[in-house]
Protein backbone atom coordinates (compact mmCIF):
# COMPACT_ATOMS: atom_id res chain seq x y z
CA UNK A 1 3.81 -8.26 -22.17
CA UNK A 2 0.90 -7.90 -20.30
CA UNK A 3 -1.08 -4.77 -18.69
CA UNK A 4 -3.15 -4.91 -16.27
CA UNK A 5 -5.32 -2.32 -14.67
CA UNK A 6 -7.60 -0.83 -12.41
CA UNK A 7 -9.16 2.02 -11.29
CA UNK A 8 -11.97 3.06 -8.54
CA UNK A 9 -13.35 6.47 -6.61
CA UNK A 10 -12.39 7.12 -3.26
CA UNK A 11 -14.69 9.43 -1.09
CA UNK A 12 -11.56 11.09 0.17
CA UNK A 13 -9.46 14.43 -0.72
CA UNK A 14 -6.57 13.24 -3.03
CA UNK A 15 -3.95 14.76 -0.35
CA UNK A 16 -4.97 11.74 1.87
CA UNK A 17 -5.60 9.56 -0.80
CA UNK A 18 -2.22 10.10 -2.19
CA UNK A 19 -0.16 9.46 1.26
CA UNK A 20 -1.79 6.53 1.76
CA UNK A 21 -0.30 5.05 -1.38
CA UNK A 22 2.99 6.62 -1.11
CA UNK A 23 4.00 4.06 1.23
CA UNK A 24 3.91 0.41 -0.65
CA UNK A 25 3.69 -1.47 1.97
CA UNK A 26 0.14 0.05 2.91
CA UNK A 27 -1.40 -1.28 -0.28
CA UNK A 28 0.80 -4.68 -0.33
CA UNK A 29 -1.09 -5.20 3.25
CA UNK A 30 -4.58 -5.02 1.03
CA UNK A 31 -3.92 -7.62 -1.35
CA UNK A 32 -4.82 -10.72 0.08
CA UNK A 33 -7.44 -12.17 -2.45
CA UNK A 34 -7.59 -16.14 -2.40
CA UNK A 35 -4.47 -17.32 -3.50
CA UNK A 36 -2.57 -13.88 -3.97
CA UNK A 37 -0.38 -12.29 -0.88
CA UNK A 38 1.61 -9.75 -1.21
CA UNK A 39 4.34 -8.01 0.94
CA UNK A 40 6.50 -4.78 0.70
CA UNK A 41 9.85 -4.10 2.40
CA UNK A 42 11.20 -0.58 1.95
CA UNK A 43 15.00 -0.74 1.58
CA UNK A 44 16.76 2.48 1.25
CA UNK A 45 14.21 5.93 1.57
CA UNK A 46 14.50 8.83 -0.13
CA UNK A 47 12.79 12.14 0.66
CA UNK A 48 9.36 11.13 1.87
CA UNK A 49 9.39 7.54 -0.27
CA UNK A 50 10.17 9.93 -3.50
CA UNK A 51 12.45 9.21 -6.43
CA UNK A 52 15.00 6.44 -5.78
CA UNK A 53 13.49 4.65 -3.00
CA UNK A 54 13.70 1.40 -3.08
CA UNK A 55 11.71 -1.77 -1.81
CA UNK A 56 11.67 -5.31 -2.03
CA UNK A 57 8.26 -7.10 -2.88
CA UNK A 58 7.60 -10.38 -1.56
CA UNK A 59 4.25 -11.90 -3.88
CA UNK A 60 2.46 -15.33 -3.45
CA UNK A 61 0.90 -16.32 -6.71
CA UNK A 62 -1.52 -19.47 -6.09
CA UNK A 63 1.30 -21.02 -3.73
CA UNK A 64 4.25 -19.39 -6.04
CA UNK A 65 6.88 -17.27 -3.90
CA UNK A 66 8.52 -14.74 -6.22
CA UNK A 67 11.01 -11.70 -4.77
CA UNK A 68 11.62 -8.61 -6.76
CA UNK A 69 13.36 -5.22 -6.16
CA UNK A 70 11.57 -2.11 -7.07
CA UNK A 71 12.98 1.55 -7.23
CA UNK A 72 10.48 4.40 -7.49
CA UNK A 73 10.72 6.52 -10.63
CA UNK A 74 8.25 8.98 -10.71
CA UNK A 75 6.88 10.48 -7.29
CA UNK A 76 4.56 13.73 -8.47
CA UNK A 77 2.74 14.47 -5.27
CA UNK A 78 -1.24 13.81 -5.64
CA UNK A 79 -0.78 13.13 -9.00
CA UNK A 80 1.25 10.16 -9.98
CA UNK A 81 3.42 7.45 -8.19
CA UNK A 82 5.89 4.96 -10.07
CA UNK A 83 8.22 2.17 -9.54
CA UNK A 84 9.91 -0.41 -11.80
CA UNK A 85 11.86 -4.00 -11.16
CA UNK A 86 15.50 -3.09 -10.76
CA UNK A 87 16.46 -6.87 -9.88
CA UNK A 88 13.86 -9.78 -10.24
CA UNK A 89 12.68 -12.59 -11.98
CA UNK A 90 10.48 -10.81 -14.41
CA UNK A 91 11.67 -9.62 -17.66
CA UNK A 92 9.78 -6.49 -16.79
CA UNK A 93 7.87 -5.25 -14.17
CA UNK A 94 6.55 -1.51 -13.66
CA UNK A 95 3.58 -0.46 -11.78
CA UNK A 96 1.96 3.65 -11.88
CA UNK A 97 -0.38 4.75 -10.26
CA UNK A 98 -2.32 8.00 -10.90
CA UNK A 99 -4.86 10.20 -8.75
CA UNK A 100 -7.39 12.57 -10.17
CA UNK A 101 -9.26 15.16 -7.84
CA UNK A 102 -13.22 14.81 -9.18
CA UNK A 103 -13.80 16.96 -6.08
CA UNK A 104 -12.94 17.95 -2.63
CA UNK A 105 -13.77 14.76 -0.77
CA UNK A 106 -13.79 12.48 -3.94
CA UNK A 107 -10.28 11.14 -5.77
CA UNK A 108 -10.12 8.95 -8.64
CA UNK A 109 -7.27 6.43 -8.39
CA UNK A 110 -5.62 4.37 -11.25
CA UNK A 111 -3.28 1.05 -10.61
CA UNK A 112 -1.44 0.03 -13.70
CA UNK A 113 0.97 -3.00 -13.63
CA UNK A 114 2.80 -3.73 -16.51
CA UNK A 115 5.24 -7.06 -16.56
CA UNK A 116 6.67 -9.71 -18.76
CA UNK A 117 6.71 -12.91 -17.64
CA UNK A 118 9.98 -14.92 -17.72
CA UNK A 119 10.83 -17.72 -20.04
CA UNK A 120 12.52 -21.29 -18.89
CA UNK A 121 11.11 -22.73 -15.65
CA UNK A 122 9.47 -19.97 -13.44
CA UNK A 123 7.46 -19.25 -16.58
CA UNK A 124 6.37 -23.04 -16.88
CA UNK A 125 5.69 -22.91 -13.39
CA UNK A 126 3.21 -20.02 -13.15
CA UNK A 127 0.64 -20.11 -15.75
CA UNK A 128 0.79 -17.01 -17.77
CA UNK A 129 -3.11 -16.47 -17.92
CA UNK A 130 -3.69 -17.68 -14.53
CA UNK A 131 -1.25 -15.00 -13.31
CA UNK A 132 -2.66 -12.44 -14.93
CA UNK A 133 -6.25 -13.36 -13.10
CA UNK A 134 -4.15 -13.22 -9.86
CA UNK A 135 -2.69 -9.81 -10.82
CA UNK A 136 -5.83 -8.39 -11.62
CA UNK A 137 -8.28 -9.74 -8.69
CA UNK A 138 -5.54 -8.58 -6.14
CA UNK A 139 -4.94 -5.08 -7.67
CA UNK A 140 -8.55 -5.09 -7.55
CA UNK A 141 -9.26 -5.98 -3.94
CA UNK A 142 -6.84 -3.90 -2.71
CA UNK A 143 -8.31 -0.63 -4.52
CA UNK A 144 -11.66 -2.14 -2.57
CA UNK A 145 -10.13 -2.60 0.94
CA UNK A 146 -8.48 0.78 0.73
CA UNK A 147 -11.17 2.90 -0.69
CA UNK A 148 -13.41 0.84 2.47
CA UNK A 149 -10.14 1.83 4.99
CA UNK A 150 -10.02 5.92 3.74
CA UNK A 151 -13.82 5.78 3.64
CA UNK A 152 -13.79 4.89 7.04
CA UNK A 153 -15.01 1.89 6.86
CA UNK A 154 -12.06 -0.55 8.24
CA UNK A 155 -8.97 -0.25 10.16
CA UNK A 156 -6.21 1.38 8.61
CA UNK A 157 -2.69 -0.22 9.38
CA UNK A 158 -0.36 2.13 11.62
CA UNK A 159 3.89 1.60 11.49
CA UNK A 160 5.07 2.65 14.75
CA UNK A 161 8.44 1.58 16.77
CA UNK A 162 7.99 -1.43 18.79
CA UNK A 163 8.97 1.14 21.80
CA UNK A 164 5.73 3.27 20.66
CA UNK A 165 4.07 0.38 20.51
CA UNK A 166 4.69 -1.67 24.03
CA UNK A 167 4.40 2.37 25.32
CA UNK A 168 0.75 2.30 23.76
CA UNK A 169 -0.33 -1.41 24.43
CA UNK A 170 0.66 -0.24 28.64
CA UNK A 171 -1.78 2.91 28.04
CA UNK A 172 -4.49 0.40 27.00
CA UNK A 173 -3.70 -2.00 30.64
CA UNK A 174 -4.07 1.69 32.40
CA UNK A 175 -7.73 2.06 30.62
CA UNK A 176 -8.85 -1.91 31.16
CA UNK A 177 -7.55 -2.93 27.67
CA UNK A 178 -10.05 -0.90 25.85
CA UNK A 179 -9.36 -0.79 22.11
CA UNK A 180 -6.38 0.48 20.12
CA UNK A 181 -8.53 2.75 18.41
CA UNK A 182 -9.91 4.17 22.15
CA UNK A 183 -6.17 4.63 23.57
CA UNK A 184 -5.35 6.07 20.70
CA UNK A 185 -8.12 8.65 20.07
CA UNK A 186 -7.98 9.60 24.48
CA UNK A 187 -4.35 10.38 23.94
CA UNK A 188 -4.85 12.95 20.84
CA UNK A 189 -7.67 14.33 22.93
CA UNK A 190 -5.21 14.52 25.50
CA UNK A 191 -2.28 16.79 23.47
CA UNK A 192 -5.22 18.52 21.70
CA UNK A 193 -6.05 19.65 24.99
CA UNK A 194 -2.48 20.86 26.40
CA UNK A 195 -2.12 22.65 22.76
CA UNK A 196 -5.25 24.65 23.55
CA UNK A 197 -3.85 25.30 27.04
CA UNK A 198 -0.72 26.59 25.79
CA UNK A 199 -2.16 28.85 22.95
C-alpha cells in the first residue's frame, strides 16, 4: 500500500476551485511531468460528474502504459471529490481530493492517491519506488499548473463540440485570426451587450 499526497493554496474562491476539479480530465491534462502522462476519458455521467460517474484513465509511467476504470464515490460540492478503480490492474487504487475555504479568494486543495501495486509481471515491470516518485511529482505538478491556470496565469483547457469549435475558429478568420482568447472574450462582450439591451 502506498499513499501519496499533496496539497497547495489556490488564490481562487473554492466554488471555482472546486468545478475545475470536478471534471478529471481537466487535471489529467496537467500532469505531464518528465516521464508521467496522464489521460481521462469520462464514460457514463451522472448528475454534474457526481456519484457513479465513471471514467477511464489512461497513465504513462516512465514509458509504462497502464488503463484503469474509475467510478466516483463521494462528490460533496466544494468540499470533497472521490473515485476508486472499479476494473484495473492495480490491486487498489482510490484518489480524494478535499477543498478548504481559508478565505474568499483563497482555497486550500488536498490530492490523495492511495494504490497497491500488483504482484507477477506488471509489478516487476514498474519499479515500486520509482512509481511512487512518478505519482508524487505528477500529482504535484498538476496542483502547480492548475493553481498557475485559476490564478490566471496560463490557459485553461475549454471542451466544446467540434461544431462550436470550427463555428469559433471561422469567427477568428472574420477578425484576421486574432487569438482564441480575443474571439472568445469579443463574443461575451457581444451577448453581454444584447442582455443589457434587452433588460
Amino acid at each position: 500500500m502506498t499513499v501519496v499526497k499533496k496539497s497547495i493554496d489556490i488564490k481562487a474562491p473554492v466554488d471555482t476551485v472546486f468545478t475545475y476539479f470536478a471534471r478529471p480530465e481537466h487535471v489529467s491534462d496537467q500532469m505531464s511531468e518528465k516521464g508521467v502522462g496522464m489521460t481521462v476519458i469520462p464514460m457514463d455521467i451522472k448528475a454534474g460528474m457526481g456519484v457513479g460517474t465513471t471514467f477511464r484513465v489512461i497513465g504513462d509511467f516512465s514509458g509504462k502504459r497502464l488503463e484503469w476504470d474509475c467510478e466516483t464515490t463521494e462528490f460533496v460540492r466544494e468540499e470533497r471529490i472521490s473515485a476508486k478503480m472499479i476494473k484495473g490492474k492495480f490491486k487498489r487504487w482510490a484518489i480524494t481530493t478535499e477543498f478548504k475555504e481559508l478565505s474568499d479568494n483563497l482555497t486550500n486543495v488536498s490530492m490523495t492517491v492511495d494504490y497497491e501495486m500488483p504482484l507477477g509481471p506488471l509489478g516487476g515491470i514498474l519499479d515500486k519506488i520509482k512509481f511512487a516518485k512518478s505519482a508524487e511529482n505528477g500529482l504535484e505538478t498538476a496542483l502547480y499548473k492548475v493553481r498557475g491556470l485559476l490564478e490566471g496565469n496560463g490557459s485553461i483547457p475549454v471542451y466544446i463540440t467540434l461544431d462550436a469549435y470550427q463555428k469559433l475558429l471561422a469567427e477568428k478568420k472574420k477578425m484576421n485570426n486574432v487569438p482564441v482568447s480575443t474571439v472568445l472574450t469579443s463574443i461575451l462582450e457581444q451577448y453581454q451587450s444584447v442582455e443589457e439591451i434587452k433588460n
